[in-house]
Structure formats: C-alpha cells, structure tokens
C-alpha atoms as a PDB file:
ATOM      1  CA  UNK A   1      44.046  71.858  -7.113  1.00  0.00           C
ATOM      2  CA  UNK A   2      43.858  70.909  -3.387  1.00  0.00           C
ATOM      3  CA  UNK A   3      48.306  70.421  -2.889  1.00  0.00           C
ATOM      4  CA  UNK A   4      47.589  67.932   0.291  1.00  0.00           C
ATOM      5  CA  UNK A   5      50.478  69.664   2.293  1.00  0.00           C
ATOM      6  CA  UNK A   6      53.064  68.511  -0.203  1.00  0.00           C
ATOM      7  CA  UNK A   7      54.312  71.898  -1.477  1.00  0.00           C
ATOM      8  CA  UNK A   8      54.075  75.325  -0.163  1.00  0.00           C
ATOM      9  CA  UNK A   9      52.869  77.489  -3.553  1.00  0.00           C
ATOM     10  CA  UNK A  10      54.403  81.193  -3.657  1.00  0.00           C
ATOM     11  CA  UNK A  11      52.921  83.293  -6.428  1.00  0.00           C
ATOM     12  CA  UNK A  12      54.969  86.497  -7.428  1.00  0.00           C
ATOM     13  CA  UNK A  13      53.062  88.874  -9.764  1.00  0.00           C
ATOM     14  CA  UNK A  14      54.843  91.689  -9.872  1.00  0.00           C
ATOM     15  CA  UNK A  15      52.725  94.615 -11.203  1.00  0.00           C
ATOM     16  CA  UNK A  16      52.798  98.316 -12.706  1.00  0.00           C
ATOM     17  CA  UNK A  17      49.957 100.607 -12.913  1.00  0.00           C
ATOM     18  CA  UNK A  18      47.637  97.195 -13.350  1.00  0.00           C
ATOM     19  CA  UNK A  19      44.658  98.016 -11.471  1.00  0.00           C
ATOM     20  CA  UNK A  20      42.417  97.125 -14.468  1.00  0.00           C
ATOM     21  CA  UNK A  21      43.416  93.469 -14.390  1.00  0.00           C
ATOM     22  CA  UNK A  22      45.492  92.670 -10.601  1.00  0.00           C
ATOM     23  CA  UNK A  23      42.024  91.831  -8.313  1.00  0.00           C
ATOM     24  CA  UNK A  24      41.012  89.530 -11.283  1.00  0.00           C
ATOM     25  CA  UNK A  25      44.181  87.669 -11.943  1.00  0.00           C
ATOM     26  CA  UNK A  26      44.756  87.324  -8.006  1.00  0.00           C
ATOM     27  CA  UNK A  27      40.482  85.562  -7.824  1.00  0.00           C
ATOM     28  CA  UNK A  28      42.193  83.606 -10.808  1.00  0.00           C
ATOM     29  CA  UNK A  29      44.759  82.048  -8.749  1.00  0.00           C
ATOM     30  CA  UNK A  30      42.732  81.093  -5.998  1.00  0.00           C
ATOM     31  CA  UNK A  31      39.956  79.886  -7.782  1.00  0.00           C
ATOM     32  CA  UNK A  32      42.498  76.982  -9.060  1.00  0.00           C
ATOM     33  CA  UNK A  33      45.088  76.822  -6.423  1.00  0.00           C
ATOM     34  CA  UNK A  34      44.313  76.225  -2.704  1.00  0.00           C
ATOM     35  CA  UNK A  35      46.569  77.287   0.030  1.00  0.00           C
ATOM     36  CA  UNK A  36      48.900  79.829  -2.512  1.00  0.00           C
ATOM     37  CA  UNK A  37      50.958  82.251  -1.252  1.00  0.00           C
ATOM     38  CA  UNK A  38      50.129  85.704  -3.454  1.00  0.00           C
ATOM     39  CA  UNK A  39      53.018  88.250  -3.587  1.00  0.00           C
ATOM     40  CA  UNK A  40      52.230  91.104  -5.322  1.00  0.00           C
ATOM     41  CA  UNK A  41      55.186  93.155  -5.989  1.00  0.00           C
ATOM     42  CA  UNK A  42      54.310  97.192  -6.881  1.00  0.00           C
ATOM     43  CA  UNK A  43      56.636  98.507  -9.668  1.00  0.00           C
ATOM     44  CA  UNK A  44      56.177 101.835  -8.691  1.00  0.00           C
ATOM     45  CA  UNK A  45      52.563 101.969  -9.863  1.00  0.00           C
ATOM     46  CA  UNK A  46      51.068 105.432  -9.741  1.00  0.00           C
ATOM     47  CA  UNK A  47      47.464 103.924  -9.698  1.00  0.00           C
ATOM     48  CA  UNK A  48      45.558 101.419  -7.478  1.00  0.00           C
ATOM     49  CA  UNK A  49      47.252  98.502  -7.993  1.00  0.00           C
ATOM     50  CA  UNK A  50      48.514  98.119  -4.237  1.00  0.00           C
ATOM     51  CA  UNK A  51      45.281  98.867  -2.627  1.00  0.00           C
ATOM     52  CA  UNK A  52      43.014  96.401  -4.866  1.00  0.00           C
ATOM     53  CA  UNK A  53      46.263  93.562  -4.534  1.00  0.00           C
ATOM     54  CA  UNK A  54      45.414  94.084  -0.534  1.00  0.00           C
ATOM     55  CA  UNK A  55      41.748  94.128  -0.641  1.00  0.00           C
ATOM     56  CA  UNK A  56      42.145  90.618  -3.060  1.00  0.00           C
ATOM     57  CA  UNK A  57      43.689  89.176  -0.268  1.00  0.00           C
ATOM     58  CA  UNK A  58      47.528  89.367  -1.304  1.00  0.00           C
ATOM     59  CA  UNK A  59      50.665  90.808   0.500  1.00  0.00           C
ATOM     60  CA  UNK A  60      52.219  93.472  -0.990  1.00  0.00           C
ATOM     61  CA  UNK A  61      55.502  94.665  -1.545  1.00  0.00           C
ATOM     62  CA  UNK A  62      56.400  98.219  -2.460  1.00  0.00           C
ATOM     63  CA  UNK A  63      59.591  98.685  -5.035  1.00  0.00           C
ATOM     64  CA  UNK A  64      60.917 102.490  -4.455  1.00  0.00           C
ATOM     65  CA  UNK A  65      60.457 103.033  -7.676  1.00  0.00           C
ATOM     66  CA  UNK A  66      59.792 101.603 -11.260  1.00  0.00           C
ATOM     67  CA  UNK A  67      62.783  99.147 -11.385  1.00  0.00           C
ATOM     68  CA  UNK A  68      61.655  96.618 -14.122  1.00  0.00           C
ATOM     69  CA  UNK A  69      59.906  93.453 -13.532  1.00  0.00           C
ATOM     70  CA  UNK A  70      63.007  90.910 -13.048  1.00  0.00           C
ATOM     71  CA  UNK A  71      64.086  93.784 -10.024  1.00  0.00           C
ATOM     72  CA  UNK A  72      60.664  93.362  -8.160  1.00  0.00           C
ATOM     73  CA  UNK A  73      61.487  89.286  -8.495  1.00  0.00           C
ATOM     74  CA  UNK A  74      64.705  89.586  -7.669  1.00  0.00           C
ATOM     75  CA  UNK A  75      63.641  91.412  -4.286  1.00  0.00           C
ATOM     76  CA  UNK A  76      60.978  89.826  -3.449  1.00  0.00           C
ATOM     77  CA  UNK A  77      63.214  85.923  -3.865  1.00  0.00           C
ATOM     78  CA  UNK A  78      65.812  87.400  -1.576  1.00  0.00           C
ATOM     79  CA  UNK A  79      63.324  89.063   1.101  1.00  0.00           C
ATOM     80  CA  UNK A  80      61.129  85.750   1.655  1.00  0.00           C
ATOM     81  CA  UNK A  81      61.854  83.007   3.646  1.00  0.00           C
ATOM     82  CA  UNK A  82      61.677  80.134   0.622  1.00  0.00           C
ATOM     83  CA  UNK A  83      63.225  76.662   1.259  1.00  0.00           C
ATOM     84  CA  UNK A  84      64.716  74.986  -1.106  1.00  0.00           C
ATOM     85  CA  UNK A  85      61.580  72.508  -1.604  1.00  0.00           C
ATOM     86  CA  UNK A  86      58.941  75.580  -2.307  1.00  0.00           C
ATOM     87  CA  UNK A  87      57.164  75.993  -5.418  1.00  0.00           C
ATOM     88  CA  UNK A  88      57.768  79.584  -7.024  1.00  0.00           C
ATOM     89  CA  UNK A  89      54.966  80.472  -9.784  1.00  0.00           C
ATOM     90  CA  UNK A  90      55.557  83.854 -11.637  1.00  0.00           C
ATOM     91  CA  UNK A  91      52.459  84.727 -13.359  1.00  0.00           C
ATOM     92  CA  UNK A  92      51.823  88.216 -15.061  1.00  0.00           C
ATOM     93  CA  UNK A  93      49.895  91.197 -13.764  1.00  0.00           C
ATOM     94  CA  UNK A  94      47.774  91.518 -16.920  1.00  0.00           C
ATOM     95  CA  UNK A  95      46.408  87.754 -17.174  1.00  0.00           C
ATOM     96  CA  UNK A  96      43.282  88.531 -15.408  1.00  0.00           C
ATOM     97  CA  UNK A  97      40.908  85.560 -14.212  1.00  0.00           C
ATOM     98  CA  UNK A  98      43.001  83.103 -17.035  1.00  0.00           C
ATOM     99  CA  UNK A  99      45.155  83.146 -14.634  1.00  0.00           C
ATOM    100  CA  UNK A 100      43.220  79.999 -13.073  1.00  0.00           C
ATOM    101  CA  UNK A 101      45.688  78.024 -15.709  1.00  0.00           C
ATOM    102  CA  UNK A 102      48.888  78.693 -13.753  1.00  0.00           C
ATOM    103  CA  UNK A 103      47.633  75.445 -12.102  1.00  0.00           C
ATOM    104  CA  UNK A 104      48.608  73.255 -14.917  1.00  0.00           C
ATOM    105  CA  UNK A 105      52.300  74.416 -14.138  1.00  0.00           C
ATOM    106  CA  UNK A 106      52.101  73.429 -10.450  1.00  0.00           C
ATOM    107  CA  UNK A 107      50.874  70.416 -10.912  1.00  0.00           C
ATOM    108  CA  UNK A 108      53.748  69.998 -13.822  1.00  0.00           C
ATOM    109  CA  UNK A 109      56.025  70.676 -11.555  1.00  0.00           C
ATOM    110  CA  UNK A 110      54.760  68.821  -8.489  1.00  0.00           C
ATOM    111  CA  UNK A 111      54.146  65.923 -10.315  1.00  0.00           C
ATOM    112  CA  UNK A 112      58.242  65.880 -11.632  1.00  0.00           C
ATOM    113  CA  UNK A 113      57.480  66.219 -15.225  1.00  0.00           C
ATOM    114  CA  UNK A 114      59.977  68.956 -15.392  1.00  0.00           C
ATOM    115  CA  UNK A 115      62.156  71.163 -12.994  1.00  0.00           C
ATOM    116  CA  UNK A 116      60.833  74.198 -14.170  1.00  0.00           C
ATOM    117  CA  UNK A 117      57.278  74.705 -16.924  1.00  0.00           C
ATOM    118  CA  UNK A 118      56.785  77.437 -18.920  1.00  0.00           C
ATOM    119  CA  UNK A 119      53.175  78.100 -20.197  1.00  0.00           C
ATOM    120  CA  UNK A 120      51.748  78.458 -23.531  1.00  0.00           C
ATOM    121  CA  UNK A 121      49.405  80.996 -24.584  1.00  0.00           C
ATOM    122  CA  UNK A 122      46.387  80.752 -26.906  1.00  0.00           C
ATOM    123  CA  UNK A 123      47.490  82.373 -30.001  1.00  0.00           C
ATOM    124  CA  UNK A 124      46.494  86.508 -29.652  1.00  0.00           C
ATOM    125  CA  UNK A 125      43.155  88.052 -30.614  1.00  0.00           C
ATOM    126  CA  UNK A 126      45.193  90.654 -32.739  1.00  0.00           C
ATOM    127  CA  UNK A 127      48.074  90.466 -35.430  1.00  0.00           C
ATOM    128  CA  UNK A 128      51.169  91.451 -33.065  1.00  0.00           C
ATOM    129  CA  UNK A 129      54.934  91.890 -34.437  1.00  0.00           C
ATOM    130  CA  UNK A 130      56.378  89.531 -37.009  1.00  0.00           C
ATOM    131  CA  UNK A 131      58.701  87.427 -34.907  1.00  0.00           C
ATOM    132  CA  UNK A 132      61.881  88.595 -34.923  1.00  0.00           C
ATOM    133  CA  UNK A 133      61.954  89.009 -31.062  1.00  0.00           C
ATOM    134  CA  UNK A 134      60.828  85.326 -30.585  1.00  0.00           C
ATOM    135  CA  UNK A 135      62.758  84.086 -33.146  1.00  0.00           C
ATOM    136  CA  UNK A 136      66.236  85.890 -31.288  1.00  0.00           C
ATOM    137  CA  UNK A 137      65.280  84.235 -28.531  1.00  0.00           C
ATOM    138  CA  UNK A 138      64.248  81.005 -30.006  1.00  0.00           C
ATOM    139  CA  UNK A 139      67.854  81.357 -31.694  1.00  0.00           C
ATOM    140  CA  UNK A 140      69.880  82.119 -28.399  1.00  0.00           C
ATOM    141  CA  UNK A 141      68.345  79.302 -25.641  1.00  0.00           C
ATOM    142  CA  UNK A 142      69.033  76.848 -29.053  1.00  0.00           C
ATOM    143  CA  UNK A 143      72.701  77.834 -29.702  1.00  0.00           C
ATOM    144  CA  UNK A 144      73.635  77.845 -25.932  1.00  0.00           C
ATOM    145  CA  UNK A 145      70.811  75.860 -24.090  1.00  0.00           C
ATOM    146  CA  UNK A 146      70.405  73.466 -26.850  1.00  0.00           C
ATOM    147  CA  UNK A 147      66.758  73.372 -26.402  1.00  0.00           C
ATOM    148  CA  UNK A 148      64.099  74.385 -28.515  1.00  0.00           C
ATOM    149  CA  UNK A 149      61.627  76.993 -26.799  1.00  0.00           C
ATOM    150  CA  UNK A 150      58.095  77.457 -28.466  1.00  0.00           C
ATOM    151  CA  UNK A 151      57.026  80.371 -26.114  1.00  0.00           C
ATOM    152  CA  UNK A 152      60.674  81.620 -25.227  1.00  0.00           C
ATOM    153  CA  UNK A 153      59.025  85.132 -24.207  1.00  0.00           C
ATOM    154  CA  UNK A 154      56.536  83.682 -21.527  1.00  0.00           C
ATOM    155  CA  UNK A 155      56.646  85.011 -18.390  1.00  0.00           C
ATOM    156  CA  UNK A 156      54.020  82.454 -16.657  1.00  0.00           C
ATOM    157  CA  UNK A 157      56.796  79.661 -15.015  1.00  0.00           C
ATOM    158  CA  UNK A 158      56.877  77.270 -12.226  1.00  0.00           C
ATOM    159  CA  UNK A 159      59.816  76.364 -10.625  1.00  0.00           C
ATOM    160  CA  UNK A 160      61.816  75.437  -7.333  1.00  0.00           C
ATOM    161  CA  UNK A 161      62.762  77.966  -5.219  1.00  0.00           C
ATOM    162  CA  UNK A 162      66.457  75.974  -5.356  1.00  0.00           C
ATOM    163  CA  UNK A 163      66.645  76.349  -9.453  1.00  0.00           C
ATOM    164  CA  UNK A 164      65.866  79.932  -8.839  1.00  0.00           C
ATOM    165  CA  UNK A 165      68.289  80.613  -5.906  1.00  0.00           C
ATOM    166  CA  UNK A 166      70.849  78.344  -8.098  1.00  0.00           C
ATOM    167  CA  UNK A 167      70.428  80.411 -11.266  1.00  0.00           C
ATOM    168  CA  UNK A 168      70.901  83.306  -8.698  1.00  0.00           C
ATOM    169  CA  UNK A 169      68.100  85.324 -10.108  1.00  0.00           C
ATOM    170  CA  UNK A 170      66.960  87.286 -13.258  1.00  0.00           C
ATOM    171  CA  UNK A 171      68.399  89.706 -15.835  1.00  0.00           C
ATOM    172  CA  UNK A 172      66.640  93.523 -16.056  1.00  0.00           C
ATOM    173  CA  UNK A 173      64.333  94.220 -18.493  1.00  0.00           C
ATOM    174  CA  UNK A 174      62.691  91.875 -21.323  1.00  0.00           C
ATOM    175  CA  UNK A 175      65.323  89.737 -21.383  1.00  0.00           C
ATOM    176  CA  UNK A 176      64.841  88.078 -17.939  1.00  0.00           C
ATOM    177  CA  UNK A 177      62.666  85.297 -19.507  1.00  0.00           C
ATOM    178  CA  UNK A 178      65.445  83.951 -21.906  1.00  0.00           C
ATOM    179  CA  UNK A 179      68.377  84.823 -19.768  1.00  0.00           C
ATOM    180  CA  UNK A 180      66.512  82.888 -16.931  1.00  0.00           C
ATOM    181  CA  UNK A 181      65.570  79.715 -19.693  1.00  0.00           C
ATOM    182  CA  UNK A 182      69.775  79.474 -20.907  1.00  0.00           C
ATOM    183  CA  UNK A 183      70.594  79.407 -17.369  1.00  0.00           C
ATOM    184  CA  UNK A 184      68.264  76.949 -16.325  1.00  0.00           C
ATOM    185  CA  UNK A 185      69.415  74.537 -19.287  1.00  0.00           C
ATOM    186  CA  UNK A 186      72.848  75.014 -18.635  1.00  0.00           C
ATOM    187  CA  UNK A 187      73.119  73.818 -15.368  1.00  0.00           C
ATOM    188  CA  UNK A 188      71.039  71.112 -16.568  1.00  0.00           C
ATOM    189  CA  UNK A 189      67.951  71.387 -15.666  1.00  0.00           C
ATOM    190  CA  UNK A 190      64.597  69.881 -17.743  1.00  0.00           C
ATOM    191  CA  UNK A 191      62.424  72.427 -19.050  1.00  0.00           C
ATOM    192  CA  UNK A 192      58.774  71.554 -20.475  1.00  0.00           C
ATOM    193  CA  UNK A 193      56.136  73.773 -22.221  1.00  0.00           C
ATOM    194  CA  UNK A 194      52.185  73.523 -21.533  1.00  0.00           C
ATOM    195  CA  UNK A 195      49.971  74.626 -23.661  1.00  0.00           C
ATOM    196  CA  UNK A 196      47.052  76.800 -21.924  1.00  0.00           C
ATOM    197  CA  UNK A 197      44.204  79.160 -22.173  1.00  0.00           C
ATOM    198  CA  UNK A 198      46.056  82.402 -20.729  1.00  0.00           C
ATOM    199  CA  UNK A 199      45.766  85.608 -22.390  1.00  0.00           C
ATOM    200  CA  UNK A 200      47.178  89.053 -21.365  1.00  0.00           C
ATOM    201  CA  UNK A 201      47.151  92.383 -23.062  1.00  0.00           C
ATOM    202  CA  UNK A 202      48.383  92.536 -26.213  1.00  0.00           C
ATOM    203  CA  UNK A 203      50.713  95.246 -28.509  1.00  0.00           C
ATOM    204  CA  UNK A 204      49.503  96.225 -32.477  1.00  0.00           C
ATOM    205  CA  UNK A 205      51.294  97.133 -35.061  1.00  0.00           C
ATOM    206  CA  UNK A 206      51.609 100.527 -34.198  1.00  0.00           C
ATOM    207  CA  UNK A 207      53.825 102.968 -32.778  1.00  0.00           C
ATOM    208  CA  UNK A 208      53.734 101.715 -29.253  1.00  0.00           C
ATOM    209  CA  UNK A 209      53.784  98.414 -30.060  1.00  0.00           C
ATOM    210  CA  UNK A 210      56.758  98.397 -32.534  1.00  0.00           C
ATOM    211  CA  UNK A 211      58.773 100.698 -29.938  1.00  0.00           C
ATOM    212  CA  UNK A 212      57.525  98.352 -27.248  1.00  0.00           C
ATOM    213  CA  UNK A 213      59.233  95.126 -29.078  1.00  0.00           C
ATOM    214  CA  UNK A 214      62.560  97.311 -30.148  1.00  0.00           C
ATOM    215  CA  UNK A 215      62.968  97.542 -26.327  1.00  0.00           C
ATOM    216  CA  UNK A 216      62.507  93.995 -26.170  1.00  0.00           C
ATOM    217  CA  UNK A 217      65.005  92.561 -29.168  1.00  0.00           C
ATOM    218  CA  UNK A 218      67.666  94.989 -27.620  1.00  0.00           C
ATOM    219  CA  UNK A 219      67.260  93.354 -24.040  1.00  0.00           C
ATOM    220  CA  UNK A 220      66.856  89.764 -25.356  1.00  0.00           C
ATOM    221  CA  UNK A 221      70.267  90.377 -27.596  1.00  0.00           C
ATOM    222  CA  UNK A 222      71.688  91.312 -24.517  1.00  0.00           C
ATOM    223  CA  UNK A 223      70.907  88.545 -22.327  1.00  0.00           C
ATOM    224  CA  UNK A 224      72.332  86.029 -25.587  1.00  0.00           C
ATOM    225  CA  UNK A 225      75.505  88.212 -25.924  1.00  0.00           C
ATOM    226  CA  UNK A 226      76.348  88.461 -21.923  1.00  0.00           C
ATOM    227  CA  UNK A 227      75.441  84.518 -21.608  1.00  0.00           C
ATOM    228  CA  UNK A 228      77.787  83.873 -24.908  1.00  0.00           C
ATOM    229  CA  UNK A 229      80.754  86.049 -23.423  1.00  0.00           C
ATOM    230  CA  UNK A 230      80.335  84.301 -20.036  1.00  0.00           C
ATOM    231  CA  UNK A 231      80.008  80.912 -21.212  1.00  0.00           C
ATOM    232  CA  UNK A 232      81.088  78.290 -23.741  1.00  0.00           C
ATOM    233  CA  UNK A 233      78.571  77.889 -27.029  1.00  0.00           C
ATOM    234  CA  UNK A 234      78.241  74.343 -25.844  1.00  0.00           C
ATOM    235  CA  UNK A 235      76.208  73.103 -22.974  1.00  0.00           C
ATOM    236  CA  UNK A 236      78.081  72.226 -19.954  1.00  0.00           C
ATOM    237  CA  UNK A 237      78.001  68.431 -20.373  1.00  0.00           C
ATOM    238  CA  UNK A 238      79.253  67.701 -17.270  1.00  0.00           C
ATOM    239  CA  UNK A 239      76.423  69.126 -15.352  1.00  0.00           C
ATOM    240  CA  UNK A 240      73.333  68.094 -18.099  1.00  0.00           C
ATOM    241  CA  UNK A 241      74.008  64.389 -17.068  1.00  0.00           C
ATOM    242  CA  UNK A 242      71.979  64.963 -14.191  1.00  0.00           C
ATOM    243  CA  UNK A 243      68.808  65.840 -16.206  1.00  0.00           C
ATOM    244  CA  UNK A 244      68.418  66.007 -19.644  1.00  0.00           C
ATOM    245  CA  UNK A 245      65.732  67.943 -21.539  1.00  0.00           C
ATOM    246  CA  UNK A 246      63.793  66.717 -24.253  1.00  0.00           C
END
C-alpha cells in the first residue's frame, strides 16, 4: 500500500521478551505498508527484543520495567508528536510476517469506512479456552456500547490519533482492548471488523493457558464494571448522532 502522502502511518508494537517473532512482524509491516512509522515499545524484555527491533529498522522505546502492554501505549501516545490527522496501527509483537495484513486496517481507515477497525483472525491452529472471556466481553461493549464485537479481544486496530487522544488512552492489563472498544462507541464513534489472515501465538488447555485467561476475565470484568460505575447503561445519544455504528 503506497499512502500517496495522505496519512502519516505510526505502528506501535509494544513487545516483551519477543525476540522469536519482533524482526519478522516488523519485515511484515513494511512489506505491505510504505512510508510506516515502527515504534517498538520494550516491556521490560530480558531478551533481544530491543536489539533485533533496531537492527529491523524500528525506533525503540525502553519501559523501566514490565508495566503491561496498554502502559507501553499509553507512553509511547503521549511521548510522540501525533497530530490529530495521523493514523495509529497497534499490531501485536507475536504476529510475525502476518503482520503484512495490518494493511487492510489502514486502508479501512483511510478510505472512511470506519473511525477505528479492528482485525479478525483466522480461527487458531489449536483448541484454546471455551469462551467465557470473549463472551464477557462480547456481553459488556453490547450492554454499554450497544455494538456487537466478533473479535472483542483483538489487539490489531487502526485508528486516529484524535479518537485515541479523545478516549484519553487505555486501561492496564487485558482489558485495554474492550475498555478502549466501549469508549470508542460511546462517544460515538463507528467501529468495523475485517476479517484477515493474522495469527499469533496461541494458549492450550493447560495450566498456563487456563491461568493465562483467569488473568484475562478478571481484567475484562474490570474494565465492564469501572465503565458501568462511570457511565449510564445506555449509550450517550447525544454524542452517537454524529456517527452511528452498524
């Protein structure tokens, strides 16, 4: 996708012990996308991940520490000069070279189908949980976003930089996706879904993987709860006449 000079493209990925996977998702990018802007963000990692992010060709920023992935956005939004008009893509460390597909949500975007696009995934090599973490979400952008969400857990999303500065940035923890989605529809933005070829590393049904999703149904509840306290269980009317999702 050759942009023209119509949008400046800023990639965040930020990244924890990743070195398997961060050179290849980085090629990924720029196979697709010409001109972006790759931030890498370093969670802390205690492996190569910062050194193979520079020798890919992307800038680097250091977190002092492992913070959480919606603290290296947060920090990397406010320390970059964005205008209102840039395009912000957030795309996972773990993608690897399907990556490349974050360029069907820039040209979403760019093209005004939706203020901000979400991506689909193929559907996982490996039986993973049984729901219930998608489904709370699912639940929670439906009861106060009124919006249905197929992939409310994604983490691949393109978006102004002024939705992002407007939603004034993302929860801690696993719960930054659907926090970030109820905001978004609340102030009335229009949200779309792609469906693409991505595919990232993937939890069992084991041990890890079960105590891995725990973590995330707490953080997601959370987000729902502290969005249900702060806000009325009905959209803000006022402000969805301005765009209205599907």
């Amino acid at each position: 996708m050759d942009v023209d000079g119509r949008a400046r493209i800023l990639t965040l990925i930020p990244a924890f012990n990743e070195e398997a996977s961060i050179s290849s998702t980085i090629q990924g990018l720029r196979r697709t996308i010409d001109g972006v802007e790759i931030v890498v963000v370093d969670d802390g990692s205690e492996d190569d991940t910062a050194a193979l992010a520079e020798a890919a060709g992307a800038s680097v920023m250091q977190m002092p520490g492992n913070l959480g992935k919606g603290a290296a956005v947060n920090r990397a939004f406010t320390e970059l000069d964005l205008s209102d008009d840039d395009v912000l893509l957030l795309i996972d460390a773990d993608l690897g070279d399907s990556s490349a597909e974050g360029v069907k949500l820039v040209s979403a975007l760019i093209d005004g189908e939706a203020d901000m696009v979400i991506a689909i995934f193929d559907k996982p090599r490996r039986p993973g949980g049984f729901g219930l973490v998608k489904g709370l979400a699912r639940w929670g952008i439906k009861r106060l976003g009124s919006f249905y969400v197929q992939a409310p857990l994604s983490g691949q999303r393109a978006m102004k930089a002024s939705l992002f500065r407007e939603v004034g940035g993302l929860d801690g923890g696993y719960g930054m996706e659907t926090g970030l989605t109820i905001d978004a529809l609340r102030l009335g933005y229009k949200i779309k879904e792609v469906s693409t070829k991505m595919s990232h590393n993937e939890t069992g049904r084991d041990i890890v993987g079960f105590t891995h999703r725990g973590r995330q149904f707490k953080a997601v509840a959370s987000a729902i709860l502290k969005r249900a306290l702060r806000l009325n269980t009905r959209p803000n009317k006022a402000k969805s006449m301005k765009r209205t999702a599907p």
